[in-house]
PDB file of N, CA and C in Angstrom:
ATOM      1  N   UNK A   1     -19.814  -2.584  -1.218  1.00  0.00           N
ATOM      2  CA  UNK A   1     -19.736  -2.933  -2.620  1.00  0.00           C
ATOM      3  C   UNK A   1     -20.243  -4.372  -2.772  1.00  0.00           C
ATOM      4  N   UNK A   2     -21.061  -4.782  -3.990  1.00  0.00           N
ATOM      5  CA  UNK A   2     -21.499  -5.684  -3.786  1.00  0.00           C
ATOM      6  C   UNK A   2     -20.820  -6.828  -4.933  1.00  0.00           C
ATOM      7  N   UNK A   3     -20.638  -7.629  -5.061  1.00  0.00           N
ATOM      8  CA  UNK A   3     -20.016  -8.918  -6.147  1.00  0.00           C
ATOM      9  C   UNK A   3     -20.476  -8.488  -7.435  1.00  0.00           C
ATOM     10  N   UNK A   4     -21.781  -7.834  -7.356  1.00  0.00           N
ATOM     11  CA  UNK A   4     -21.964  -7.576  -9.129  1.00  0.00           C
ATOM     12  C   UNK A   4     -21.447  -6.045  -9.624  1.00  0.00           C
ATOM     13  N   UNK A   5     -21.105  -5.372  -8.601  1.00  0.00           N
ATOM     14  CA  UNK A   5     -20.637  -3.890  -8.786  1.00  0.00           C
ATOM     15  C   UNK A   5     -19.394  -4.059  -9.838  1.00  0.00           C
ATOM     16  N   UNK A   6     -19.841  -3.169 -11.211  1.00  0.00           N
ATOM     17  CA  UNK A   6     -17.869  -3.336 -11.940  1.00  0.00           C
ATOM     18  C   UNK A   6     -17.082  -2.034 -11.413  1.00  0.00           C
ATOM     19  N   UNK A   7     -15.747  -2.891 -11.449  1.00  0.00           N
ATOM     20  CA  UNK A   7     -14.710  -2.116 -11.119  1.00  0.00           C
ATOM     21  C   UNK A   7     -13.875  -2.159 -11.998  1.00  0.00           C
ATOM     22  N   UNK A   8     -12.879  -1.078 -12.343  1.00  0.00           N
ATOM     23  CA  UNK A   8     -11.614  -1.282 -13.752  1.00  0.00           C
ATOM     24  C   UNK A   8     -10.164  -0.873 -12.464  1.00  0.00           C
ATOM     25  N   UNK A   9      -9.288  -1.937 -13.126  1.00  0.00           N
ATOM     26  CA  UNK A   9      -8.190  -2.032 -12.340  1.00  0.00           C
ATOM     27  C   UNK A   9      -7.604  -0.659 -12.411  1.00  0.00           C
ATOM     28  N   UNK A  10      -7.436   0.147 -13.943  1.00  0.00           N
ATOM     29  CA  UNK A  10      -6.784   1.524 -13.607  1.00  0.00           C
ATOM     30  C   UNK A  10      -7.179   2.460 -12.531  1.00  0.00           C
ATOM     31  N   UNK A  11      -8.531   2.277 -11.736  1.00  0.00           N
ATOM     32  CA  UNK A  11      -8.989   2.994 -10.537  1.00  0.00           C
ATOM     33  C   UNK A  11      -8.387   2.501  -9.583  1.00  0.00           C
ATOM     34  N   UNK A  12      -7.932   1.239  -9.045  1.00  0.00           N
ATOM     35  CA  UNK A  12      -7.366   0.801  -7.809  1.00  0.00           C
ATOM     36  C   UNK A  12      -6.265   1.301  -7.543  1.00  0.00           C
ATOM     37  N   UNK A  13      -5.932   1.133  -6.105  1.00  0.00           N
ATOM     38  CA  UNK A  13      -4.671   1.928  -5.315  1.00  0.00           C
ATOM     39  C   UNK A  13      -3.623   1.105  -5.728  1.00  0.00           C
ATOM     40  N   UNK A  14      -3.776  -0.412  -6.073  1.00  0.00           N
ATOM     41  CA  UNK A  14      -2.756  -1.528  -6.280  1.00  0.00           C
ATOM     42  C   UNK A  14      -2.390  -1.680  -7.645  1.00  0.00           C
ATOM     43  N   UNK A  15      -2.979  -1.178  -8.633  1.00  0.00           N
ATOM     44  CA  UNK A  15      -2.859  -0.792 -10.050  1.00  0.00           C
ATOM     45  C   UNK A  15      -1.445  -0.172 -10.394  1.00  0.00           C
ATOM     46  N   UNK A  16      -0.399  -0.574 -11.065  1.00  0.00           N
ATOM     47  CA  UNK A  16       0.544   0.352 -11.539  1.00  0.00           C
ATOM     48  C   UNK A  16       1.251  -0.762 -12.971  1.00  0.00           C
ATOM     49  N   UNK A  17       1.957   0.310 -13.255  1.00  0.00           N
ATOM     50  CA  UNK A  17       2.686  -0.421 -15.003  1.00  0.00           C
ATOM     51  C   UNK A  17       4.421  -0.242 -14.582  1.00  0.00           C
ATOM     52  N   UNK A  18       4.797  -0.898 -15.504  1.00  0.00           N
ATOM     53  CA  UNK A  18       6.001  -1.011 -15.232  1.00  0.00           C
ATOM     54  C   UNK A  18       6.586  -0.033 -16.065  1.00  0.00           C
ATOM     55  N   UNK A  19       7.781  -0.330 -16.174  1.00  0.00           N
ATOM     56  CA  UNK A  19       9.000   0.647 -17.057  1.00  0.00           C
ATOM     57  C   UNK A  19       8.433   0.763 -18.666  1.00  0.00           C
ATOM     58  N   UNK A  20       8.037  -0.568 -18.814  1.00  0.00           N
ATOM     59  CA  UNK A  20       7.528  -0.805 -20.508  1.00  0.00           C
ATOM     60  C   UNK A  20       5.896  -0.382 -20.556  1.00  0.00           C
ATOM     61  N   UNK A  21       5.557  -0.104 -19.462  1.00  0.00           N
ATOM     62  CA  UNK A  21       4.045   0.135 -18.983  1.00  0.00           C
ATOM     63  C   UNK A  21       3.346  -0.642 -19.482  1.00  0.00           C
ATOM     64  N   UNK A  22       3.524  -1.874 -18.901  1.00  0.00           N
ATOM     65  CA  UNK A  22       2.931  -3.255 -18.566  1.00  0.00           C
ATOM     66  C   UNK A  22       1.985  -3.015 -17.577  1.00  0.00           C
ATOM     67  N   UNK A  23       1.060  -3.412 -17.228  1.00  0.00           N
ATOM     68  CA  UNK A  23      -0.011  -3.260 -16.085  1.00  0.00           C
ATOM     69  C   UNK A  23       0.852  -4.700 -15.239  1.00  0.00           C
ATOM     70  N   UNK A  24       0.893  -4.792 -13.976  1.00  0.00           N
ATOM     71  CA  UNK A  24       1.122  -4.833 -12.452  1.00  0.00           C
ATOM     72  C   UNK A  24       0.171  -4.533 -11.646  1.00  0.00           C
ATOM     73  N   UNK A  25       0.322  -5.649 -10.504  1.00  0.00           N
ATOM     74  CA  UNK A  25      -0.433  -5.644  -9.377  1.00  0.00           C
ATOM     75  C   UNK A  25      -0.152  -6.965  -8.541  1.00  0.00           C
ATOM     76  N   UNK A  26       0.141  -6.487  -7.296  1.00  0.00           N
ATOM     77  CA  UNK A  26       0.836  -7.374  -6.238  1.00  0.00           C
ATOM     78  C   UNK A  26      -0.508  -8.411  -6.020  1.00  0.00           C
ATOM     79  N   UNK A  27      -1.534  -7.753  -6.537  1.00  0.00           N
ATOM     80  CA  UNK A  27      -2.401  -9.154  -5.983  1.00  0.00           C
ATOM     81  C   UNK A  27      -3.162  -9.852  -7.762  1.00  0.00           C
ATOM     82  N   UNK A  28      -2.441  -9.926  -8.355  1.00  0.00           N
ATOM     83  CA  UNK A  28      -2.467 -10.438  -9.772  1.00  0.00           C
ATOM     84  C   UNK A  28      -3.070 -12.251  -9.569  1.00  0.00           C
ATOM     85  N   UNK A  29      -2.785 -12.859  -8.607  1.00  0.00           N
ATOM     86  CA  UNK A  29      -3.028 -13.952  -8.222  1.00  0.00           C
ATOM     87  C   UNK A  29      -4.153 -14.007  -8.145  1.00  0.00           C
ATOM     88  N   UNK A  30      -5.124 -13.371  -7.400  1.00  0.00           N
ATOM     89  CA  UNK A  30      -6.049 -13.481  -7.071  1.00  0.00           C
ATOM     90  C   UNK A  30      -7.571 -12.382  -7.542  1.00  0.00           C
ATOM     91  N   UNK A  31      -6.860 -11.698  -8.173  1.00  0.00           N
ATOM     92  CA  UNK A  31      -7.508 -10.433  -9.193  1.00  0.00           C
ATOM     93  C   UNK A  31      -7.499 -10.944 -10.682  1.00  0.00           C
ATOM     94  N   UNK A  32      -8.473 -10.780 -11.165  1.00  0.00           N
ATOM     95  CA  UNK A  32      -8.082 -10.416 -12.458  1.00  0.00           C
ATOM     96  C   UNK A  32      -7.948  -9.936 -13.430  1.00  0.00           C
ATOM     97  N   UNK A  33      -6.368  -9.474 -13.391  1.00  0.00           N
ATOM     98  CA  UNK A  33      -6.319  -8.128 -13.959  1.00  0.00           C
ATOM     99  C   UNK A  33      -6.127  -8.102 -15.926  1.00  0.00           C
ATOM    100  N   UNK A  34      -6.129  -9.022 -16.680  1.00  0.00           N
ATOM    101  CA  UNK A  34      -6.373  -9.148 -17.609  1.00  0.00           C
ATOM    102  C   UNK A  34      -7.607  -7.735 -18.248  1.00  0.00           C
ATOM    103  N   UNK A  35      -6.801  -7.682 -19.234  1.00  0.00           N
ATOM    104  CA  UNK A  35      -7.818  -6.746 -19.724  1.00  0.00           C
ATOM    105  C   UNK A  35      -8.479  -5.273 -18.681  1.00  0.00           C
ATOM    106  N   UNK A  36      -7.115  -4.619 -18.196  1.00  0.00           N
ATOM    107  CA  UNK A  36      -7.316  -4.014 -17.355  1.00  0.00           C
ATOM    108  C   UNK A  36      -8.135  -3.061 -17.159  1.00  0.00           C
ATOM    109  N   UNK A  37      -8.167  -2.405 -18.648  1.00  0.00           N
ATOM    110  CA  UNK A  37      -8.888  -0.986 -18.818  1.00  0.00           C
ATOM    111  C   UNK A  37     -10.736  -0.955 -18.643  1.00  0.00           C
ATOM    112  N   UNK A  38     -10.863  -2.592 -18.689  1.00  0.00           N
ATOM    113  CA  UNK A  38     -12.475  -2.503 -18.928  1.00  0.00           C
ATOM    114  C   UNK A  38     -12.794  -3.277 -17.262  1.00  0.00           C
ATOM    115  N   UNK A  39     -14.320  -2.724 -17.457  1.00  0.00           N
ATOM    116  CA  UNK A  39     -14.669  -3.040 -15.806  1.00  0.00           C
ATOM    117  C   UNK A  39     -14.829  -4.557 -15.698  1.00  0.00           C
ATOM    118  N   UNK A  40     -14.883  -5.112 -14.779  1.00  0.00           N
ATOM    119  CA  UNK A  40     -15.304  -6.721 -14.287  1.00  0.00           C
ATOM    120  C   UNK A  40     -15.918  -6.501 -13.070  1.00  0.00           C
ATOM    121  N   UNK A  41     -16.853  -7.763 -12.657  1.00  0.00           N
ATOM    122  CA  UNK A  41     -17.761  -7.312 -11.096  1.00  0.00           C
ATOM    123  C   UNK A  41     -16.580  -7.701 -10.444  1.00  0.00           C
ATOM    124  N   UNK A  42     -16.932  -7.085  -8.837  1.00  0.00           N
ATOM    125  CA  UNK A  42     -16.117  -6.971  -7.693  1.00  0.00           C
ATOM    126  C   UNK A  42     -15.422  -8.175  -7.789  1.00  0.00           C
ATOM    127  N   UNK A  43     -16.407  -9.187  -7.562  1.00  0.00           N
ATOM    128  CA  UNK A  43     -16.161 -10.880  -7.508  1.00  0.00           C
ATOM    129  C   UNK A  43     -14.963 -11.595  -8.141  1.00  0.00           C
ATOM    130  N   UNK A  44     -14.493 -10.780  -9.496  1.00  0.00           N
ATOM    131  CA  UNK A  44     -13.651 -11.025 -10.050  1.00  0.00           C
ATOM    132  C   UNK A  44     -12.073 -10.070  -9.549  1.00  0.00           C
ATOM    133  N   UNK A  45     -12.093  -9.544  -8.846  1.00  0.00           N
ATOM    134  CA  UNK A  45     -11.309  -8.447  -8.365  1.00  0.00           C
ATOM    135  C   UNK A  45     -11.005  -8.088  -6.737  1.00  0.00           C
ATOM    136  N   UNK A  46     -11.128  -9.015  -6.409  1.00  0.00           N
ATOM    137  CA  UNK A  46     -11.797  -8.969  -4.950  1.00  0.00           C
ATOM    138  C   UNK A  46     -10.783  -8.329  -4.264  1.00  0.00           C
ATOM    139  N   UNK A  47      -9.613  -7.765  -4.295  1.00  0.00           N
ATOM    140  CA  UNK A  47      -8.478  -6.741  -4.052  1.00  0.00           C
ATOM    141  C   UNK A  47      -8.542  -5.434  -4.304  1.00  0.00           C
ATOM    142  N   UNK A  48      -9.547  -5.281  -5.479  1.00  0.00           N
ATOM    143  CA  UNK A  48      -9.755  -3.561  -5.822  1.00  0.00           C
ATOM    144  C   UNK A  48      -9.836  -3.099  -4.374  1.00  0.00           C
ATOM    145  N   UNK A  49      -9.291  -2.120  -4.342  1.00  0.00           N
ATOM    146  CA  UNK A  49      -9.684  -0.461  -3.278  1.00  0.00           C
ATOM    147  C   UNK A  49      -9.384   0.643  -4.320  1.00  0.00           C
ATOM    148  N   UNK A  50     -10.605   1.378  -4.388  1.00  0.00           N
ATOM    149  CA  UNK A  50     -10.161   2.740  -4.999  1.00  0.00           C
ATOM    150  C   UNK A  50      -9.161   3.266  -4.429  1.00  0.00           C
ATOM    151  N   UNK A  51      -8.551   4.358  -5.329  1.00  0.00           N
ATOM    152  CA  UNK A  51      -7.434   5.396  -5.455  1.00  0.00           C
ATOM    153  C   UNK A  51      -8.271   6.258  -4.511  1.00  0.00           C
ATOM    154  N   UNK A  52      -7.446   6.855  -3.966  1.00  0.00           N
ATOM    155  CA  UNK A  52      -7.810   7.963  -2.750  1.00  0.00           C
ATOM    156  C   UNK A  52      -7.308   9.181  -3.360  1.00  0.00           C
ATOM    157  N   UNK A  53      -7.675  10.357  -3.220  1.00  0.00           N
ATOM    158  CA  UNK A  53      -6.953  12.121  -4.058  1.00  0.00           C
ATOM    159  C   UNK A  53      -6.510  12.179  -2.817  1.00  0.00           C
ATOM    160  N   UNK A  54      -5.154  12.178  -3.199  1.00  0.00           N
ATOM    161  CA  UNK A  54      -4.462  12.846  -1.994  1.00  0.00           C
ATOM    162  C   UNK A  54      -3.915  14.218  -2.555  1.00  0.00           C
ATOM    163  N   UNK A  55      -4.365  15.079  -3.441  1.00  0.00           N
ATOM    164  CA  UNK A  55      -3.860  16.300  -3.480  1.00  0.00           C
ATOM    165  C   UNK A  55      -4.991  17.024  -4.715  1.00  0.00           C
ATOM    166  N   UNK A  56      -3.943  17.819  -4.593  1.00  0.00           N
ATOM    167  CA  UNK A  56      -4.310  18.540  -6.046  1.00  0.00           C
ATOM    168  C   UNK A  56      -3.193  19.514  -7.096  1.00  0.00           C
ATOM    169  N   UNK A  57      -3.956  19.294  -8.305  1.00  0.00           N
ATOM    170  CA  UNK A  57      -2.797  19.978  -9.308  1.00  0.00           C
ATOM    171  C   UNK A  57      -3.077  21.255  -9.600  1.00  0.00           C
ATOM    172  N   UNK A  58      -1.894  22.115  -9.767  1.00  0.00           N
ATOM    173  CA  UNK A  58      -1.551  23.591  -9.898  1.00  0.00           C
ATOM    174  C   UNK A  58      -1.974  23.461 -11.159  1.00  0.00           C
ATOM    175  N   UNK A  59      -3.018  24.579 -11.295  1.00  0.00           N
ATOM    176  CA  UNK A  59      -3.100  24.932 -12.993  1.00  0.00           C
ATOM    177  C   UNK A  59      -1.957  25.184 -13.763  1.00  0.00           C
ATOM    178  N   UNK A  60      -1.683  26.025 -12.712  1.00  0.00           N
ATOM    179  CA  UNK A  60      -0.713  26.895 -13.483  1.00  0.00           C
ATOM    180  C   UNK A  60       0.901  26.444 -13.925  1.00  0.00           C
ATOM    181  N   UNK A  61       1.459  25.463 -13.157  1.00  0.00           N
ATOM    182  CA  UNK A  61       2.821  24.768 -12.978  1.00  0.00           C
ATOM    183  C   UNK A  61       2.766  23.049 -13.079  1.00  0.00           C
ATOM    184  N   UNK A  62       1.820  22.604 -12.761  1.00  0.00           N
ATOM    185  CA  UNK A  62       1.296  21.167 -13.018  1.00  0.00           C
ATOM    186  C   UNK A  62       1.679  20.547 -11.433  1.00  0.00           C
ATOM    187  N   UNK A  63       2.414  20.984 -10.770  1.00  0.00           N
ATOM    188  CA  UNK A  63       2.243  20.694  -9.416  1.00  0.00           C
ATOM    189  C   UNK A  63       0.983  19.847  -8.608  1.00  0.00           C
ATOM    190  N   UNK A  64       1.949  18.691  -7.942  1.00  0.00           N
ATOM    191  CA  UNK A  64       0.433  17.626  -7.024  1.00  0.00           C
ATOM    192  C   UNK A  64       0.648  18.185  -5.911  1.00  0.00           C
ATOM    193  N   UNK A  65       0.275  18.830  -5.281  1.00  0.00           N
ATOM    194  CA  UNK A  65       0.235  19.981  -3.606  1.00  0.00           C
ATOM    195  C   UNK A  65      -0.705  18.894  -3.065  1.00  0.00           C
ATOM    196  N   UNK A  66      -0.231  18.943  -1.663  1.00  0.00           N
ATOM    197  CA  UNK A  66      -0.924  18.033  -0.976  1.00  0.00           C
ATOM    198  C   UNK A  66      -2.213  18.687  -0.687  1.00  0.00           C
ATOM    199  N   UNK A  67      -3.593  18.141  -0.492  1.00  0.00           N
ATOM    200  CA  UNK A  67      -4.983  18.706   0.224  1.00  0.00           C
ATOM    201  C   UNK A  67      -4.479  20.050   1.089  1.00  0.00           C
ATOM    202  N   UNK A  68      -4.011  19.937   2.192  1.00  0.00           N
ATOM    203  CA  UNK A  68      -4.021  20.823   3.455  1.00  0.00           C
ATOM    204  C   UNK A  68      -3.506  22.349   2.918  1.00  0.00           C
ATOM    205  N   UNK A  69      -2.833  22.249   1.384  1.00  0.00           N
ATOM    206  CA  UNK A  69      -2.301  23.360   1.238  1.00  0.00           C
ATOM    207  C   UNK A  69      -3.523  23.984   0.338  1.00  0.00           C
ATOM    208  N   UNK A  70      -3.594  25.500   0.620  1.00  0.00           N
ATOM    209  CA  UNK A  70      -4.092  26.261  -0.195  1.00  0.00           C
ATOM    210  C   UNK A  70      -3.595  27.020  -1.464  1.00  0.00           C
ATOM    211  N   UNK A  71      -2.144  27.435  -1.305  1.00  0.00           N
ATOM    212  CA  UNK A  71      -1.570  27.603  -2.870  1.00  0.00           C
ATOM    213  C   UNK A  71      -0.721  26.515  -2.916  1.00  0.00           C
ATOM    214  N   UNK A  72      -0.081  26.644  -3.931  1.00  0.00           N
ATOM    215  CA  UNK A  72       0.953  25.895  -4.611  1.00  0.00           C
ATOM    216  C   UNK A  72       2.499  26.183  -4.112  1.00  0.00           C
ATOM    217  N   UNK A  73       2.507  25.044  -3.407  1.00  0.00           N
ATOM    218  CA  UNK A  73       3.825  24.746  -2.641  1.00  0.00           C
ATOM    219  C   UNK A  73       4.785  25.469  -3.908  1.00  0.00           C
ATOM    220  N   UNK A  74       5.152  25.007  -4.793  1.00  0.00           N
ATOM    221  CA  UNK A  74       6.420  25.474  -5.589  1.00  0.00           C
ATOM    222  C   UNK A  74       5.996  26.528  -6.620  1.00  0.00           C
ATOM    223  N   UNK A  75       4.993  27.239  -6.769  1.00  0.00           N
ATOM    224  CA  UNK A  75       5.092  28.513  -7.528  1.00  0.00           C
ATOM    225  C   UNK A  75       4.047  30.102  -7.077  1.00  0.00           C
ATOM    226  N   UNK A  76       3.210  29.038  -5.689  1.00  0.00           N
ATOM    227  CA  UNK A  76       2.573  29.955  -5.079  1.00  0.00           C
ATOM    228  C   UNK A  76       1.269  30.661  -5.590  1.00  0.00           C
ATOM    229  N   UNK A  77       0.698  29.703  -6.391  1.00  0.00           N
ATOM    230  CA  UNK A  77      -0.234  30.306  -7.301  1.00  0.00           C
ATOM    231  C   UNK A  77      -1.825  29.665  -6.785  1.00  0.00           C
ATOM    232  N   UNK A  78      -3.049  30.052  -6.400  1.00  0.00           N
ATOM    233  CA  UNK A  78      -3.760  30.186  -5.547  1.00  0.00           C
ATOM    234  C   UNK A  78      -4.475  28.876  -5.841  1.00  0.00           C
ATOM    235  N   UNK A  79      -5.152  27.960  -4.805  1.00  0.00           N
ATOM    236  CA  UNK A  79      -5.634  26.640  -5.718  1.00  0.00           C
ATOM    237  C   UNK A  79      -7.393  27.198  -6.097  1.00  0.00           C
ATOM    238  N   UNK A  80      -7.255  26.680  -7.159  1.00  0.00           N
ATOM    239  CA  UNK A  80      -8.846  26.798  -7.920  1.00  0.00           C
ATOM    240  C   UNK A  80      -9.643  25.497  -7.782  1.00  0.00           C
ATOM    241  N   UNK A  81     -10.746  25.522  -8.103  1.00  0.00           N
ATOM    242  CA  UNK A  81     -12.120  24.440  -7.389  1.00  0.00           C
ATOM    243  C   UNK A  81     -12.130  24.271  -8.626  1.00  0.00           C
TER     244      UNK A  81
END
């Protein structure tokens, strides 16, 4: 990734809101996360790491099933592409 690449904080792994859903981020110091929703280059963010999919959701039940599974852990319903 290069310094002029934009990134938006709601994509990062370190991205989260609070109770009042305040935007948060342990590296707020050195990021800046102001104005979270819109992109800024890397340079300004230099903590971003994208969000990784660690699963997937059941159509049918709303279920996050981890990757390795093929149906749906809690209703058994087949995963779709």
């Amino acid at each position: 990734m290069t310094d002029d690449t934009h990134v938006y904080c709601t994509q990062c792994q370190h991205f989260r809101t609070d109770d009042e859903y305040l935007p948060y981020c342990p590296f707020e110091g050195e990021c800046d996360i102001w104005n979270c929703e819109d992109s800024k280059p890397f340079k300004e963010r230099p903590r971003y790491e994208p969000k990784i999919n660690r699963g997937w959701t059941c159509v049918f039940c709303g279920f996050l099933n981890l990757i390795r599974h093929e149906v749906c852990e809690r209703c058994g319903t087949a995963r779709t592409t």
